[in-house]
C-alpha atoms as a PDB file:
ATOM      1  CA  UNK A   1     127.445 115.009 124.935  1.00  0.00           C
ATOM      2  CA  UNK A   2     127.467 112.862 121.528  1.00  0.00           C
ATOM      3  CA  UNK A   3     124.608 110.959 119.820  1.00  0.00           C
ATOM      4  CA  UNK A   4     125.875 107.794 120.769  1.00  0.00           C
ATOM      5  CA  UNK A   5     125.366 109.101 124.479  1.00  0.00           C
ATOM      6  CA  UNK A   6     121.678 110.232 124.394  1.00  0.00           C
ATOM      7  CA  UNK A   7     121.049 107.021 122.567  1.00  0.00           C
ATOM      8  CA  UNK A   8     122.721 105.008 125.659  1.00  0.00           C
ATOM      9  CA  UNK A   9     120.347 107.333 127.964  1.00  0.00           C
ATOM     10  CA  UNK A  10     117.688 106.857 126.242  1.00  0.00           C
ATOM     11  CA  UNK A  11     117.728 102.066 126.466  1.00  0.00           C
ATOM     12  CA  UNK A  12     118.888 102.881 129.924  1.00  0.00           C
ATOM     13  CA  UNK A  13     115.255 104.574 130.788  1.00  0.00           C
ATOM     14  CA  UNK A  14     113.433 102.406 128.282  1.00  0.00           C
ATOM     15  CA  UNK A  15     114.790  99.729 130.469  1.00  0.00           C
ATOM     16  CA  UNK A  16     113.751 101.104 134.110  1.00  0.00           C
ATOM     17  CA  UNK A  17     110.232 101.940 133.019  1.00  0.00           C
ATOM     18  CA  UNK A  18     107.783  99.719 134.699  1.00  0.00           C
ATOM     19  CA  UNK A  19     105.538  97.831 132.996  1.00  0.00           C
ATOM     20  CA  UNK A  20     103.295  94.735 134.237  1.00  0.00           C
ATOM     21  CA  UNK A  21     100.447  92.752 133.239  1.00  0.00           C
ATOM     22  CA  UNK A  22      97.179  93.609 133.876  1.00  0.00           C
ATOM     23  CA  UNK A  23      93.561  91.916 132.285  1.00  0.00           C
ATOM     24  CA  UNK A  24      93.595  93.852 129.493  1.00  0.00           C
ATOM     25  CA  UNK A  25      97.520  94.320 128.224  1.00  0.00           C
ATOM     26  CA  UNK A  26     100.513  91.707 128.877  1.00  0.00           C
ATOM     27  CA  UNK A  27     102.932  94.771 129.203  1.00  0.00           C
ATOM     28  CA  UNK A  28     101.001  97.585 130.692  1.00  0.00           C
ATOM     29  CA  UNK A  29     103.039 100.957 131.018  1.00  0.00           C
ATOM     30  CA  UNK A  30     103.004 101.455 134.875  1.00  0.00           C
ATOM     31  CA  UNK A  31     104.494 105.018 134.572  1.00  0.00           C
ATOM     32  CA  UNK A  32     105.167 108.170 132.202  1.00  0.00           C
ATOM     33  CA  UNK A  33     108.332 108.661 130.600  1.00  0.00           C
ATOM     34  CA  UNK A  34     110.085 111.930 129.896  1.00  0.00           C
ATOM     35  CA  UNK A  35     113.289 112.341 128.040  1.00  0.00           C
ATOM     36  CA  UNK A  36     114.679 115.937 127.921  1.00  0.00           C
ATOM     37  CA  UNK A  37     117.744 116.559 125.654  1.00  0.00           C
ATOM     38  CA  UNK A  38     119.318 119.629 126.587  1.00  0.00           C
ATOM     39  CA  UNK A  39     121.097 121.894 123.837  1.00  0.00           C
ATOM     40  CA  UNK A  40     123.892 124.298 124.574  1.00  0.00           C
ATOM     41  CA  UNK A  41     126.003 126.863 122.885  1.00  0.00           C
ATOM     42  CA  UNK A  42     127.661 130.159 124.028  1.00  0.00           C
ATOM     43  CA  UNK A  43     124.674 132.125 123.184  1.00  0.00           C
ATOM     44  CA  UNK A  44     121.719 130.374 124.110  1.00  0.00           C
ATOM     45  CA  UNK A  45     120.141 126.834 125.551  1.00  0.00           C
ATOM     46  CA  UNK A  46     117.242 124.915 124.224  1.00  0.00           C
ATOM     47  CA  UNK A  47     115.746 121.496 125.322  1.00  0.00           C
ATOM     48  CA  UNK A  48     113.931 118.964 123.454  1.00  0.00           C
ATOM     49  CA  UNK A  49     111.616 117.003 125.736  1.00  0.00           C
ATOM     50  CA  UNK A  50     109.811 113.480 124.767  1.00  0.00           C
ATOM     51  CA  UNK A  51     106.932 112.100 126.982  1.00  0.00           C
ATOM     52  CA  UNK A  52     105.090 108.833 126.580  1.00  0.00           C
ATOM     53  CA  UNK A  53     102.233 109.038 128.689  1.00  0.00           C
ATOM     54  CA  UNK A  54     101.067 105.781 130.166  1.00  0.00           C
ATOM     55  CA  UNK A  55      97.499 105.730 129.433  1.00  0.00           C
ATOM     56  CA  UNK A  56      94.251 106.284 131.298  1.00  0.00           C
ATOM     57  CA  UNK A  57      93.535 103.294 132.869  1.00  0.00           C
ATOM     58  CA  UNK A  58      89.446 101.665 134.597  1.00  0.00           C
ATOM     59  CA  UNK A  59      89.869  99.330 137.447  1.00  0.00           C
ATOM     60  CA  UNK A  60      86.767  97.500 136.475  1.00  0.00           C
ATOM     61  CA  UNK A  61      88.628  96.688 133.185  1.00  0.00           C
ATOM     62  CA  UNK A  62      92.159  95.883 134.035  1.00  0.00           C
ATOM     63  CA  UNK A  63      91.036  94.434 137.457  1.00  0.00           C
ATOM     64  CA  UNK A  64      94.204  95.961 139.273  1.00  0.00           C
ATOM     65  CA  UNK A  65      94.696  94.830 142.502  1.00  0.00           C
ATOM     66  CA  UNK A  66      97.097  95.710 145.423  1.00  0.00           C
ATOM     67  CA  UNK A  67     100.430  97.343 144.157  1.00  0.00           C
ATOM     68  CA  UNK A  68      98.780  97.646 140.567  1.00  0.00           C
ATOM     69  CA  UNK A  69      96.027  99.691 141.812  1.00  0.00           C
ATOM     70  CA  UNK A  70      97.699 102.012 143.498  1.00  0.00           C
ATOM     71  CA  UNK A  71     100.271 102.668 140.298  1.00  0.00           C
ATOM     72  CA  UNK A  72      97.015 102.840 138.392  1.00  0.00           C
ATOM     73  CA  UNK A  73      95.213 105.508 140.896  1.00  0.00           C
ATOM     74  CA  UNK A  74      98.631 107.819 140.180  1.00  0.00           C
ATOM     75  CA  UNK A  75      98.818 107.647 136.410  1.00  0.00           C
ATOM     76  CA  UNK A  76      95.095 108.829 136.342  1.00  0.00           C
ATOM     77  CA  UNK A  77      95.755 111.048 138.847  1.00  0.00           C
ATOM     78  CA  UNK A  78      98.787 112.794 137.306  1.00  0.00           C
ATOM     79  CA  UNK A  79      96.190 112.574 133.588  1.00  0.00           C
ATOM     80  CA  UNK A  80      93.705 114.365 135.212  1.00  0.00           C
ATOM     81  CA  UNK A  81      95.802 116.776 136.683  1.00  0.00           C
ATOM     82  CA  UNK A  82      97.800 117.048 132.948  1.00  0.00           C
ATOM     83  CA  UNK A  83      93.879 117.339 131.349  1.00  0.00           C
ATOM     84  CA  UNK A  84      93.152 119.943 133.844  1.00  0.00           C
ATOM     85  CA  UNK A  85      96.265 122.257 132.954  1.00  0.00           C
ATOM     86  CA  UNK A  86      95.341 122.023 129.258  1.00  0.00           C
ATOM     87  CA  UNK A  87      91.894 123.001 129.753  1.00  0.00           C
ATOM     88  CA  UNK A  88      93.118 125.529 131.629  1.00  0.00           C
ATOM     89  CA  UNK A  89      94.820 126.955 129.104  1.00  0.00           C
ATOM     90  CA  UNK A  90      93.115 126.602 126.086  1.00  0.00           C
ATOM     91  CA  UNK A  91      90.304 128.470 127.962  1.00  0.00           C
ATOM     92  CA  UNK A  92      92.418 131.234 127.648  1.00  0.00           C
ATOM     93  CA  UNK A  93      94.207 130.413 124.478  1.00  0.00           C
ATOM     94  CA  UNK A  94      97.241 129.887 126.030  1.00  0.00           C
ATOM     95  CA  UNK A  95      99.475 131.144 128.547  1.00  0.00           C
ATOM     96  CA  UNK A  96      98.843 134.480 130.496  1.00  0.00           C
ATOM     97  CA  UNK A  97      99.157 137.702 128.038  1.00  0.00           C
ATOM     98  CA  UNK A  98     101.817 139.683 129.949  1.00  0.00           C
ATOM     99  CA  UNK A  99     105.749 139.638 128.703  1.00  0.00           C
ATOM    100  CA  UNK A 100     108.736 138.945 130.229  1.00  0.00           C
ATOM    101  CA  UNK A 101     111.846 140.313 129.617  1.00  0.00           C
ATOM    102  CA  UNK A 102     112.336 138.362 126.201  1.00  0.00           C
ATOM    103  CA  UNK A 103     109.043 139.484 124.668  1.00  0.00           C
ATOM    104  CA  UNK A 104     107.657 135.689 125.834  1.00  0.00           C
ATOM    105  CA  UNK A 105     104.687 135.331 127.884  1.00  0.00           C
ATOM    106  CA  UNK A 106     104.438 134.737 131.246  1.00  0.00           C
ATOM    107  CA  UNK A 107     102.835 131.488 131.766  1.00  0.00           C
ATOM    108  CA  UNK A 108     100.873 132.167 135.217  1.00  0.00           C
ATOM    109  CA  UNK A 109     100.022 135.871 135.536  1.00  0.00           C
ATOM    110  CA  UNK A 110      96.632 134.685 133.441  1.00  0.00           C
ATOM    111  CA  UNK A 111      94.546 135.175 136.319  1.00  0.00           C
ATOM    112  CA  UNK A 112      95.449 132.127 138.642  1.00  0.00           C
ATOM    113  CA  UNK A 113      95.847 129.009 135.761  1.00  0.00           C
ATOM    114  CA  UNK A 114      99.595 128.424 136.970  1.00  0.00           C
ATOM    115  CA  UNK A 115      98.433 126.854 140.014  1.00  0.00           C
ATOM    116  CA  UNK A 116      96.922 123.647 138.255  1.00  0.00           C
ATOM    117  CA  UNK A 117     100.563 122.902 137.275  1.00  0.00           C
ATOM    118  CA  UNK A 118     101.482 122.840 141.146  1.00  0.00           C
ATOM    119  CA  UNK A 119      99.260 119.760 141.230  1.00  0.00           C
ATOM    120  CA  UNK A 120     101.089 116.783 140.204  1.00  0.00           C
ATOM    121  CA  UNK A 121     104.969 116.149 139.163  1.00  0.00           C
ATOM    122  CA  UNK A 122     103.865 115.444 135.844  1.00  0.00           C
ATOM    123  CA  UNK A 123     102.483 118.955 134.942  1.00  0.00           C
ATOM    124  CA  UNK A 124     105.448 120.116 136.729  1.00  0.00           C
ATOM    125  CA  UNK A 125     107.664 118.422 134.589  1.00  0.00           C
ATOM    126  CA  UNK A 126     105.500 119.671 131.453  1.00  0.00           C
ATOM    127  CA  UNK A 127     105.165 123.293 132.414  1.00  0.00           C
ATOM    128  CA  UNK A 128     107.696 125.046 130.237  1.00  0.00           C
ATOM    129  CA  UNK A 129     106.255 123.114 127.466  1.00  0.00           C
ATOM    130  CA  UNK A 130     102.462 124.462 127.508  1.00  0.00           C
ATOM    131  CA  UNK A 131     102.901 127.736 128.758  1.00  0.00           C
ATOM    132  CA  UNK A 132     106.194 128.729 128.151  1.00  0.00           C
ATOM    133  CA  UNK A 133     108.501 129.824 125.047  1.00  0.00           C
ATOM    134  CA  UNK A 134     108.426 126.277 123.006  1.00  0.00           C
ATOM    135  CA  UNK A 135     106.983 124.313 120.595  1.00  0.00           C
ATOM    136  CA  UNK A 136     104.912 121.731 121.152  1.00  0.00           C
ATOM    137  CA  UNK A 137     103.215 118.877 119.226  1.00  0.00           C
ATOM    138  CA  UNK A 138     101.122 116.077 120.874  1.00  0.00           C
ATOM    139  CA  UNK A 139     100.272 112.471 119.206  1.00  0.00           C
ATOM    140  CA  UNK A 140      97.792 110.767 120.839  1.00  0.00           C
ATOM    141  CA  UNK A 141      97.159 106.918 120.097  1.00  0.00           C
ATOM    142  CA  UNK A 142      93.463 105.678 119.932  1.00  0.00           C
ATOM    143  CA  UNK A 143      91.982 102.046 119.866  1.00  0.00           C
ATOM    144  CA  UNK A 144      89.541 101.166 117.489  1.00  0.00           C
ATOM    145  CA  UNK A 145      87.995  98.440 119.656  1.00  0.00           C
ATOM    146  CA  UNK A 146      84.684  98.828 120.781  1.00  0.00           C
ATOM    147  CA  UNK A 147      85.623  98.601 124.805  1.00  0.00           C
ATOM    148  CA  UNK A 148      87.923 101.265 124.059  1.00  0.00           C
ATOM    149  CA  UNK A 149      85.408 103.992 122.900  1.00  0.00           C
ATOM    150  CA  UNK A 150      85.617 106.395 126.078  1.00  0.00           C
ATOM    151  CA  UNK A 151      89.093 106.640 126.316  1.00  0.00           C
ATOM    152  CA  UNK A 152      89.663 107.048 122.736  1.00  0.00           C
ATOM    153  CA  UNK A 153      86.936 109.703 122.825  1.00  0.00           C
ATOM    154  CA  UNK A 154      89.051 111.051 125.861  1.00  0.00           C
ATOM    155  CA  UNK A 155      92.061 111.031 124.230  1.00  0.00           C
ATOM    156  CA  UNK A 156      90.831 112.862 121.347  1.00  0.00           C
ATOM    157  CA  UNK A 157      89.136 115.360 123.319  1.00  0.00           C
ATOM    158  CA  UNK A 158      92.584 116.204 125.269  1.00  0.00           C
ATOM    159  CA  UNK A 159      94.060 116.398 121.891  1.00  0.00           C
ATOM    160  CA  UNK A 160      92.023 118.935 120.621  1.00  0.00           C
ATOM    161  CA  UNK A 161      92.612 120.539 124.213  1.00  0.00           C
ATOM    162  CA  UNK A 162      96.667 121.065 123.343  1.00  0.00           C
ATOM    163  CA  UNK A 163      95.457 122.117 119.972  1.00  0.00           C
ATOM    164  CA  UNK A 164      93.828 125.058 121.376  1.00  0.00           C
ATOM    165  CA  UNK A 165      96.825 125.980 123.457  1.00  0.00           C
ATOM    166  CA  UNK A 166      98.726 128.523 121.722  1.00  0.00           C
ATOM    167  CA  UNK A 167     102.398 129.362 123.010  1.00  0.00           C
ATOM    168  CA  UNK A 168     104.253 132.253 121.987  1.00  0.00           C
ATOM    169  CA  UNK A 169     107.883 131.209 121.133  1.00  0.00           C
ATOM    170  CA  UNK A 170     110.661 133.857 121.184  1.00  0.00           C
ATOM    171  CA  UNK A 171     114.243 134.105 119.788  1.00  0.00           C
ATOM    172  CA  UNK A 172     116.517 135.091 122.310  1.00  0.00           C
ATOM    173  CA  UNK A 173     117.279 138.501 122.879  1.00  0.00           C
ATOM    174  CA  UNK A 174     120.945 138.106 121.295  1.00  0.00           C
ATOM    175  CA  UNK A 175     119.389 135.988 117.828  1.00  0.00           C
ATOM    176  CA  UNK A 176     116.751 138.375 117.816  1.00  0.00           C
ATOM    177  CA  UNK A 177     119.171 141.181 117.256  1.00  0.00           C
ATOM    178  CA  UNK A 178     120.917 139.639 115.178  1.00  0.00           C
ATOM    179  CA  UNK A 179     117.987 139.262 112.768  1.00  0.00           C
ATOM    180  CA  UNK A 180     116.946 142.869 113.043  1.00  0.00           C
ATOM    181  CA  UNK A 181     120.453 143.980 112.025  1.00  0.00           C
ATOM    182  CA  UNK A 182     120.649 141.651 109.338  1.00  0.00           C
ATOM    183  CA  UNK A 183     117.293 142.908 108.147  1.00  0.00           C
ATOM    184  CA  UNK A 184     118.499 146.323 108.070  1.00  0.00           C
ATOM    185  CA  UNK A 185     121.673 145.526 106.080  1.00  0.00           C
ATOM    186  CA  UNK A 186     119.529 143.797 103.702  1.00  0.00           C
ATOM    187  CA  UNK A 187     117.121 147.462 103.653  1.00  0.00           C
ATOM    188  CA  UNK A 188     120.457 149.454 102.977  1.00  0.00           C
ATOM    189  CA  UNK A 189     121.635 146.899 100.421  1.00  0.00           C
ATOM    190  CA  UNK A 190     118.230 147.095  98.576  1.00  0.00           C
ATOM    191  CA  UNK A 191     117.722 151.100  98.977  1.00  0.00           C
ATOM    192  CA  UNK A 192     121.366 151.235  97.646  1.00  0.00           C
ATOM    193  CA  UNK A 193     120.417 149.173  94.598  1.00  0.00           C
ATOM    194  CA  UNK A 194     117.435 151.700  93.760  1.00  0.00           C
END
């Protein structure tokens, strides 16, 4: 509940998260890491979430073996799963035009995209993010060694994937009245003024 708090949460996961060596990085991420700060006051909840993706890993290039492989077949896996979401949905320019009760969209009622986030914990996880009532930024990192050029080029390409993903934030129905009435004190004050 205080800074201090979140902070403490936040070593505590730093310090599960796998990592191991593989032929290409001493300290290879061996898993994605989401962080979701949850926000709440009498009138309304929000929730700030924080992924670091492990990245998109070739077997022929990290030479994962055994236990590594297998950790490496799931974080490509759950990318391709993430990729296929966003394409998804940039397709369509975002999530599925009909409104719920908030005046939000309806991530799902698109014609049939919500079932790609059925596909893997990670898109799960990420769902209210890319086709629900949010925000959402992406980073991606690139390399600028020469081995490196597909999966930069991938990573770029999924970037400009989110970019085309356009979600439809909402106030909440008690904020959003609020703003309408104090909109219409402010008309009164400035018809009174005429």
């Amino acid at each position: 509940s205080t800074y201090e708090e979140a902070l403490r949460l936040v070593t505590v996961g730093a310090r599960a998260r796998t990592t191991a060596a593989t032929a290409l990085n001493d300290r290879s991420s061996r898993s994605h890491a989401v962080f979701t700060l949850r926000i709440e006051r009498a009138s309304s909840s929000n929730s700030l979430t924080l992924v670091d993706l492990a990245g998109r890993e070739q077997e022929r290039h990290t030479q994962c073996r055994t236990e590594r492989f297998k950790e490496l077949t799931l974080i490509n896996r759950s990318l391709f799963h993430l990729a296929r979401c966003v394409r998804a949905l940039a397709e369509k320019g975002g999530p599925g035009s009909e409104k719920g009760a908030n005046g939000a969209a309806v991530p799902g009622r698109d014609g049939g995209a919500w079932h790609h986030f059925r596909n893997s914990k990670l898109t799960m996880v990420l769902g209210h993010a890319l086709a629900g009532n949010s925000h959402t930024a992406v980073i991606g990192t690139i390399s600028p060694a020469r081995g490196a050029y597909e999966d930069s080029l991938a990573t770029l390409r999924f970037v400009e994937s989110v970019k085309q993903v356009r979600t439809r934030p909402a106030l909440p129905c008690s904020r959003r009245e609020d703003v309408v009435h104090e909109l219409q004190d402010e008309v009164r004050r400035l018809q009174a003024r005429l």
